[in-house]
Protein backbone atom coordinates (compact mmCIF):
# COMPACT_ATOMS: atom_id res chain seq x y z
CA UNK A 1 213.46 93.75 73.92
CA UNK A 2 210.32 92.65 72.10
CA UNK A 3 207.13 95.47 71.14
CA UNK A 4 203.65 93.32 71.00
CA UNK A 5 200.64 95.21 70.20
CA UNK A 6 197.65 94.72 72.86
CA UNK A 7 194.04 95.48 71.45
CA UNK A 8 191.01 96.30 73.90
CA UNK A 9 187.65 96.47 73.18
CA UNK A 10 185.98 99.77 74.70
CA UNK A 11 182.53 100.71 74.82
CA UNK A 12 181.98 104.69 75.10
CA UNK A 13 178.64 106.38 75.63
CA UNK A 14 179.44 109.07 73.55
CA UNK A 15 181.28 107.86 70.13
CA UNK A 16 181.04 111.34 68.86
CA UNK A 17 183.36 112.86 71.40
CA UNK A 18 185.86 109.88 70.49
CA UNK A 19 185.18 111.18 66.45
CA UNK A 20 186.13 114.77 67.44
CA UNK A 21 189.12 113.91 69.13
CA UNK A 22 190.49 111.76 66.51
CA UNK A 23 189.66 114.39 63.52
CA UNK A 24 191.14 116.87 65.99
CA UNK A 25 194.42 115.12 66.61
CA UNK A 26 194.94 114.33 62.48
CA UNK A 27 193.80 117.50 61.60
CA UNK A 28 196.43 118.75 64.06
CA UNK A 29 199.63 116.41 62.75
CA UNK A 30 198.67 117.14 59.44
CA UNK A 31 198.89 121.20 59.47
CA UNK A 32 201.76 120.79 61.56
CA UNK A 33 203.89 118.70 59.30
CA UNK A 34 202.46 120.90 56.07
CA UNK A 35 203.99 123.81 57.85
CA UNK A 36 207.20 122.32 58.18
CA UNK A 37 207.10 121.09 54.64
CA UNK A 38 206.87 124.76 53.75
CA UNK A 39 209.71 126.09 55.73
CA UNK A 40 211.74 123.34 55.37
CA UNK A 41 212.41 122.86 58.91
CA UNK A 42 210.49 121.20 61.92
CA UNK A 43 210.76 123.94 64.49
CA UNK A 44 211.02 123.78 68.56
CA UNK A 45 207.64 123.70 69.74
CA UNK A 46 205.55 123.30 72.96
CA UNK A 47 201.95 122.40 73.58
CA UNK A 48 201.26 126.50 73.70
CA UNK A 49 202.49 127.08 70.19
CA UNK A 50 199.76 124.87 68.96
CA UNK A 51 196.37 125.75 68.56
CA UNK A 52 194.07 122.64 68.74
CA UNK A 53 191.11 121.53 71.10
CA UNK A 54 193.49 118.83 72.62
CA UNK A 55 195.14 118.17 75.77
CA UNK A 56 198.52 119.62 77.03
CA UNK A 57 199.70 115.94 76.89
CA UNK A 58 197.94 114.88 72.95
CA UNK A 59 199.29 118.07 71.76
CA UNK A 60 202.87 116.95 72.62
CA UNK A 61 202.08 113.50 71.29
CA UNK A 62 201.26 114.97 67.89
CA UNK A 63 204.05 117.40 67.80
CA UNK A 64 206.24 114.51 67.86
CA UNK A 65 204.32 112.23 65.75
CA UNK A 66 204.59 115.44 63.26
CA UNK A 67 207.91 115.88 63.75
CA UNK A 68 208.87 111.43 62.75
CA UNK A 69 206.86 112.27 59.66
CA UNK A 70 208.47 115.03 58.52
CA UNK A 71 211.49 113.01 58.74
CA UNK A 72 210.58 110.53 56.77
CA UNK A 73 209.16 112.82 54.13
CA UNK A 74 213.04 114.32 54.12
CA UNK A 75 213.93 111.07 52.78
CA UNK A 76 210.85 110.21 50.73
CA UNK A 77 210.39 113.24 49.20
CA UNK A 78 206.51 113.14 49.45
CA UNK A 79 204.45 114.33 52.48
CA UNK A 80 201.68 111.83 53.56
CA UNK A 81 198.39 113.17 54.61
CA UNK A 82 196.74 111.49 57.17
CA UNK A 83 192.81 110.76 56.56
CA UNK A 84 192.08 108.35 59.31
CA UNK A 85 191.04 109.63 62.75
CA UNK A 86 193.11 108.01 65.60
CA UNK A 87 193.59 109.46 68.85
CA UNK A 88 197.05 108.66 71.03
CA UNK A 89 198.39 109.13 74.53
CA UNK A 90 201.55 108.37 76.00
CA UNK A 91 201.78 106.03 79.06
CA UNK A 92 201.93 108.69 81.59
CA UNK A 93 198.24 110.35 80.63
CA UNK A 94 196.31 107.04 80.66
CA UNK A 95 195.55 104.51 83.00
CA UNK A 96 194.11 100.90 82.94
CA UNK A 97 191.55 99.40 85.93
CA UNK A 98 190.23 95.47 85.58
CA UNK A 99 187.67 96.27 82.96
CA UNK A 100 187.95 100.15 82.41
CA UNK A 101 190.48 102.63 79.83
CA UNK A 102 190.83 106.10 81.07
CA UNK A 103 192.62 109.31 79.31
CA UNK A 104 192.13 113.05 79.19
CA UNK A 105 189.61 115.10 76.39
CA UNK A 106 188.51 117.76 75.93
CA UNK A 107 184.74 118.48 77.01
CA UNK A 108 183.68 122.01 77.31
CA UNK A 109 186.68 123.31 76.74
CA UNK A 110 188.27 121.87 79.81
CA UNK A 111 190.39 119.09 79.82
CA UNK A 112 188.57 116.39 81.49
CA UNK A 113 189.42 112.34 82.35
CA UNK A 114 187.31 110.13 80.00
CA UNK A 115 186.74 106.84 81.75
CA UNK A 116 185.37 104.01 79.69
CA UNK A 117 184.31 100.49 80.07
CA UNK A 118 186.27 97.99 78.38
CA UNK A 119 186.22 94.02 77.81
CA UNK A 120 189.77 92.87 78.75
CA UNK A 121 190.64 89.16 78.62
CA UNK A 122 193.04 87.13 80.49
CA UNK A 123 195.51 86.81 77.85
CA UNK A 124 195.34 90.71 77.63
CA UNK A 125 195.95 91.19 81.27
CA UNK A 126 198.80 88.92 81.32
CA UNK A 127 200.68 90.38 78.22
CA UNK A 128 199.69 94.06 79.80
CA UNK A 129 201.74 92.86 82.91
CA UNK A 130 204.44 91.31 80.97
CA UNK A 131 206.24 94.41 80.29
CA UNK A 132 206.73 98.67 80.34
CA UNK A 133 203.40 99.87 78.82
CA UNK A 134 204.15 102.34 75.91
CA UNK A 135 201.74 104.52 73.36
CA UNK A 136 198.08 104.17 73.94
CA UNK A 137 196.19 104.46 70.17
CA UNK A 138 192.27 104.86 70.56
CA UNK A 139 190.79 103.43 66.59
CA UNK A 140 187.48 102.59 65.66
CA UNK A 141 187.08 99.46 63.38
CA UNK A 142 184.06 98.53 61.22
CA UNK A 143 181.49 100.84 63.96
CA UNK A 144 183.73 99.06 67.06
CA UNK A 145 185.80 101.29 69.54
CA UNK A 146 189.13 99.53 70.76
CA UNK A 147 192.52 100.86 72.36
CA UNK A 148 195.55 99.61 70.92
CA UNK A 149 198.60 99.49 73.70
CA UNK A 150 202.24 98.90 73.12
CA UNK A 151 204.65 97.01 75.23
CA UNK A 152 207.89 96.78 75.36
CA UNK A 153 208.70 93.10 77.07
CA UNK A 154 211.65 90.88 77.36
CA UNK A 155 210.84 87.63 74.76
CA UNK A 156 210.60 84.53 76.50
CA UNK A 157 213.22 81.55 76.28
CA UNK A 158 212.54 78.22 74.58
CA UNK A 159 214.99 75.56 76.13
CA UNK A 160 214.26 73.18 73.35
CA UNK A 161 216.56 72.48 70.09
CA UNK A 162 214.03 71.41 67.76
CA UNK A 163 213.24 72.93 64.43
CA UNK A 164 210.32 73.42 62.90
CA UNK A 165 209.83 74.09 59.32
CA UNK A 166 206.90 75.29 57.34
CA UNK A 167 205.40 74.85 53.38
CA UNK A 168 202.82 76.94 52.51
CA UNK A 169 200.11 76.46 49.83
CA UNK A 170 196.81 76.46 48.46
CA UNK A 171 195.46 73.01 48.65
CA UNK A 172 196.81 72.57 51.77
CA UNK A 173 197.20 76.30 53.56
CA UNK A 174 200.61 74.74 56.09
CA UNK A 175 202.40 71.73 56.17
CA UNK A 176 204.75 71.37 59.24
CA UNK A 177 207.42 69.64 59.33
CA UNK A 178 209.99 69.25 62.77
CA UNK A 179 213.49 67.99 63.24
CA UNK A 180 212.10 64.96 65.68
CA UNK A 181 209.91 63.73 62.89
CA UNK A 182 206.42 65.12 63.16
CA UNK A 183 204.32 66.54 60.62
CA UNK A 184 201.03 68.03 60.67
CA UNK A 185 198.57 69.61 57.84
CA UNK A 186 197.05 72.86 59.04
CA UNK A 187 194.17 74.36 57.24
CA UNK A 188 191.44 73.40 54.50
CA UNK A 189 192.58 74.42 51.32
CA UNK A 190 188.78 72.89 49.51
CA UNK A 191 186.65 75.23 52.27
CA UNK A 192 189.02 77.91 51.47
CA UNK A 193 188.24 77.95 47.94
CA UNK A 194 184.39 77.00 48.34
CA UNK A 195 184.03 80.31 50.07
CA UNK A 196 186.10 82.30 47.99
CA UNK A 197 184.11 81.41 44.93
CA UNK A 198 180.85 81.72 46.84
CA UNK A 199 181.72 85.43 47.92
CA UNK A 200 182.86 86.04 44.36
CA UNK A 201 179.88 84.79 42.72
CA UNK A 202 177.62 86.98 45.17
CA UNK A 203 179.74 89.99 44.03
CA UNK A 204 179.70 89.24 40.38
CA UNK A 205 175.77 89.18 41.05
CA UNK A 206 175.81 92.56 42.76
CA UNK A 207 177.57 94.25 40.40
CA UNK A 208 175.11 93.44 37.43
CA UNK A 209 172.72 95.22 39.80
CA UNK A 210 175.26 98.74 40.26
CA UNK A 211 174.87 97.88 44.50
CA UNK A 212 178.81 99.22 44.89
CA UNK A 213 177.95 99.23 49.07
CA UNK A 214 176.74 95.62 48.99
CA UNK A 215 179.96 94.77 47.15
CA UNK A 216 182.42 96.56 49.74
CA UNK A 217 180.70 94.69 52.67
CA UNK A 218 181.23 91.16 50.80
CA UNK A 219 184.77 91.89 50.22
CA UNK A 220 185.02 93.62 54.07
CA UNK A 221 183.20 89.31 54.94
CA UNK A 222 185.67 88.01 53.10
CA UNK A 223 188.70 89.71 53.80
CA UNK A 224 187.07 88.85 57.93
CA UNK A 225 187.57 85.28 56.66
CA UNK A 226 190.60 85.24 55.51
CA UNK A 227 191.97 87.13 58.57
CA UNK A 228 190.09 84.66 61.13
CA UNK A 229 191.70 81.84 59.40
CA UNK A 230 194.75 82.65 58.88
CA UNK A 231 194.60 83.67 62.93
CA UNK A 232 193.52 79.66 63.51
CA UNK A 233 196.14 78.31 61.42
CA UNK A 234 198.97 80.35 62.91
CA UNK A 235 197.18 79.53 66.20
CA UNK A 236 197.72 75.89 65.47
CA UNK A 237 201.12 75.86 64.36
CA UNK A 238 203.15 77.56 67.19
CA UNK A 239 201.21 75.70 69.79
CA UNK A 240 202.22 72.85 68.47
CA UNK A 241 205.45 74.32 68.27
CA UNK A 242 205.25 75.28 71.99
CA UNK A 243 204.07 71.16 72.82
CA UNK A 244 207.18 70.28 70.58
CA UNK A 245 209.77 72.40 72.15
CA UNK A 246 210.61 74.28 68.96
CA UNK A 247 213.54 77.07 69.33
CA UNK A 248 213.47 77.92 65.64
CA UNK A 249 210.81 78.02 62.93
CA UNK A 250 211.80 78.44 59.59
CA UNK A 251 209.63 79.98 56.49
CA UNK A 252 210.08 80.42 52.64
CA UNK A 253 211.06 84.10 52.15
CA UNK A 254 208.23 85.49 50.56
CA UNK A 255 209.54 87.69 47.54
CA UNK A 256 208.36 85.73 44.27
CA UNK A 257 206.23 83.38 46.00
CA UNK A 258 203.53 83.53 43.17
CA UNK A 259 205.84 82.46 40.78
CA UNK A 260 207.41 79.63 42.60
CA UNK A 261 204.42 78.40 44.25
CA UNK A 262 203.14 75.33 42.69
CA UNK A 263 199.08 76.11 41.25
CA UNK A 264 197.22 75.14 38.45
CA UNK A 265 195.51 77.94 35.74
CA UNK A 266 192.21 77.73 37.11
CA UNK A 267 193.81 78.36 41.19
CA UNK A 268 195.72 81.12 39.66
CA UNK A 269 193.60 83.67 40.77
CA UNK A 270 192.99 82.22 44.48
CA UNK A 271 197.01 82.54 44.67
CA UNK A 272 196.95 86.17 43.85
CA UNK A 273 194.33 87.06 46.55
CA UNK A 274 195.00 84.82 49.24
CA UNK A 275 197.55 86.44 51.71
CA UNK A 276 200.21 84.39 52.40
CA UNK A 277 202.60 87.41 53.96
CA UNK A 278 199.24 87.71 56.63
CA UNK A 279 199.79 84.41 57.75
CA UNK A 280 203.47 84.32 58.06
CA UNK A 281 203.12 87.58 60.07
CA UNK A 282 200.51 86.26 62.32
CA UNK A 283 203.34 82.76 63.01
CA UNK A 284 206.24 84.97 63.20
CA UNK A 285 204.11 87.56 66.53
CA UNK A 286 202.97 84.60 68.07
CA UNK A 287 205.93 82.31 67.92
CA UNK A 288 207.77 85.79 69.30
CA UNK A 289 205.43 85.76 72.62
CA UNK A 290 206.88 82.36 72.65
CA UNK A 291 210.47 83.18 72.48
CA UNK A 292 211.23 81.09 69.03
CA UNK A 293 213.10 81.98 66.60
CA UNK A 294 211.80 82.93 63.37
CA UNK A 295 214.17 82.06 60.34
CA UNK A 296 213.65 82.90 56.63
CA UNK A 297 215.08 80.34 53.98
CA UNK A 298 215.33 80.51 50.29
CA UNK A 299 213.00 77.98 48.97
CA UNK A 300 214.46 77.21 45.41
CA UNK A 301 213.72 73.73 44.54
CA UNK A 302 212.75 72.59 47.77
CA UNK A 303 209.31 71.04 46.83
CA UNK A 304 211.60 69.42 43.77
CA UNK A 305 214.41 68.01 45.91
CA UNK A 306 214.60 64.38 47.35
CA UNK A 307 215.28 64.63 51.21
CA UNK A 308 216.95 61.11 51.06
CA UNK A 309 219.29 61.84 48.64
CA UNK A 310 218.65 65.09 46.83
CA UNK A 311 218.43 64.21 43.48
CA UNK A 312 215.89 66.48 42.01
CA UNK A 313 212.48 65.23 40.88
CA UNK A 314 208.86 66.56 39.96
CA UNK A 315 205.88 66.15 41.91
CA UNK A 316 202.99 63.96 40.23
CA UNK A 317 199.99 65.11 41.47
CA UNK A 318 200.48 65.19 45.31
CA UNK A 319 202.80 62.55 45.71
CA UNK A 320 206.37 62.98 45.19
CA UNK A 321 208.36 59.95 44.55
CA UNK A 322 212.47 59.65 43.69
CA UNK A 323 214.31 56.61 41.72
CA UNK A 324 215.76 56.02 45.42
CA UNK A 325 212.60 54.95 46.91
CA UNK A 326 211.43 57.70 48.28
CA UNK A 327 207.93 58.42 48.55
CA UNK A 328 206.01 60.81 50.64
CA UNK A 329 203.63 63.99 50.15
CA UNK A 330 204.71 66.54 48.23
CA UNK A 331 203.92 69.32 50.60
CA UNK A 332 205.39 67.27 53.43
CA UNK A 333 208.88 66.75 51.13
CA UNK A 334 208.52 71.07 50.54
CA UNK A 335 208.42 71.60 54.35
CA UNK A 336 211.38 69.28 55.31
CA UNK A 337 213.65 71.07 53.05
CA UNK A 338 212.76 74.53 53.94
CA UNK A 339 213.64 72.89 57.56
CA UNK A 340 217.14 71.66 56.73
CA UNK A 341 217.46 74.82 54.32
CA UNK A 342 220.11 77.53 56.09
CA UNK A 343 219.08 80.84 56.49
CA UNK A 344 219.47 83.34 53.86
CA UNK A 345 222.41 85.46 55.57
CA UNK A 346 224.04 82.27 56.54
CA UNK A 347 223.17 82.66 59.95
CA UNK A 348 220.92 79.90 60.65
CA UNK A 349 220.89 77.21 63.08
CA UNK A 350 221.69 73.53 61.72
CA UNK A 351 218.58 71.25 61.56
């Protein structure tokens, strides 16, 4: 079974009543878990033994959200404190209509059934009808409301046997690479940089002036940015994918990537804050609602070796070139080795 993560935009007339539920329900799993920290134990408890202005049905919730982090603090050894409001039913106390959310609150101390409008898209219908509905999460981001829903769904199945394998990098943000032969450069590594420099210079100018709050809301733009692109790129790639009948898409395993990837002194610093593990997580969910395969490969030497007949070589520029007579570009030569490169248990398929 597969677990996707369906966000809803909500608009509610009254965002303070959302506020006090979510400081409510933290305020709740936090005093609960510090008690349990001091006696050691998480004890047997119902909805009565709690005193909080929540719901029968919210108070269970956070019982049991209390209780999963006191088990991980048995193993941790350090209690976290929650800070964020957040607000969560389970999938028997809510219910969805075409364009509407609706859960219970409390409102004059009676529990009461908050309907709200929301904006649902197609895609969002169709993945909430995919599957069993599970935990309903009400956040607020950056001033918005949204709901976030689990479901539980059976992946799909790709019938295809071609693999798919992917370089990542600065200049270039993907190069894809598939077993039939086609390649295709995803990204602009020059815009990229262009506005990373811009929103750094703008900061740099702020801070001579002390405005701290005008320097969190450029970083909050840029980090937008980032996310938005790395969204379109990922976007790209498993459609493409999907057009190409790819079963398996295979990645460079993260760990060390800043000291294998291939930059220059003055791109060192755009390698340390672009996000690279982002984008690999945004491929790896939506080549899941696809039903591929997501394999992780080691990728020692692979922007080094020659795919015609491996002898080892180094890049000049961005065109790699063996004594064989090979000749292609370099990121192109990086993603067709991570594509023939087996997985790092050893349980790949062959390319």
């Amino acid at each position: 079974m597969q677990t996707v993560t369906v966000q809803i935009r909500i608009f509610p007339n009254d965002v303070s009543l959302l506020k006090e539920m979510g400081g409510e329900y933290i305020k709740t799993v936090n005093l609960l878990t510090e008690q349990a920290e001091a006696s050691g134990t998480f004890p047997k408890l119902t909805s009565k033994d709690v005193d909080a202005k929540l719901p029968s049905a919210v108070k269970n919730q956070a019982i049991r959200d209390a209780r999963s982090i006191h088990k991980k603090t048995k193993k941790q050894g350090k209690r976290p404190v929650l800070k964020r409001r957040t607000y969560y039913v389970n999938n028997q106390n809510y219910s969805l209509g075409e364009q509407s959310v609706a859960f219970p609150v409390m409102l004059d101390e009676k529990v009461q059934r908050l309907k709200i409008s929301a904006r649902v898209t197609e895609r969002e219908q169709r993945l909430l009808s995919s599957g069993k509905l599970g935990l309903l999460k009400v956040v607020e981001k950056s001033g918005k409301w949204y709901v976030q829903i689990s479901v539980e769904r059976k992946p799909e199945q790709t019938t295809g046997d071609v693999v798919m394998g992917i370089d990542l990098g600065l200049k270039i943000p993907a190069v894809v690479v598939t077993s039939i032969g086609k390649t295709k450069f995803v990204g602009n590594g020059r815009q990229n940089k262009y506005i990373r420099r811009k929103y750094k210079e703008r900061r740099r100018k702020m801070g001579k002036l002390k405005k701290l709050s005008a320097i969190r809301k450029q970083e909050n733009k840029e980090h937008r940015y980032i996310k938005d692109q790395n969204h379109k790129i990922s976007r790209k790639i498993v459609n493409m994918a999907i057009e190409e009948q790819v079963s398996v898409i295979k990645m460079e395993k993260l760990t060390n990537i800043r000291q294998t990837t291939r930059t220059s002194r003055k791109n060192a610093k755009n390698l340390h804050n672009w996000t690279f593990h982002q984008l690999q997580t945004f491929i790896a969910y939506k080549a899941a609602l696809a039903g591929i395969k997501i394999i992780e490969v080691n990728p020692a030497y692979t922007s080094q070796t020659c795919p015609n007949c491996e002898k080892r070589n180094k890049a000049m520029d961005r065109t790699y070139q063996c004594s064989c007579g090979y000749r292609a570009h370099r990121d192109r030569v990086g993603a067709i080795n991570i594509m023939r490169q087996p997985a790092i248990d050893d349980n790949s398929l062959s390319a």
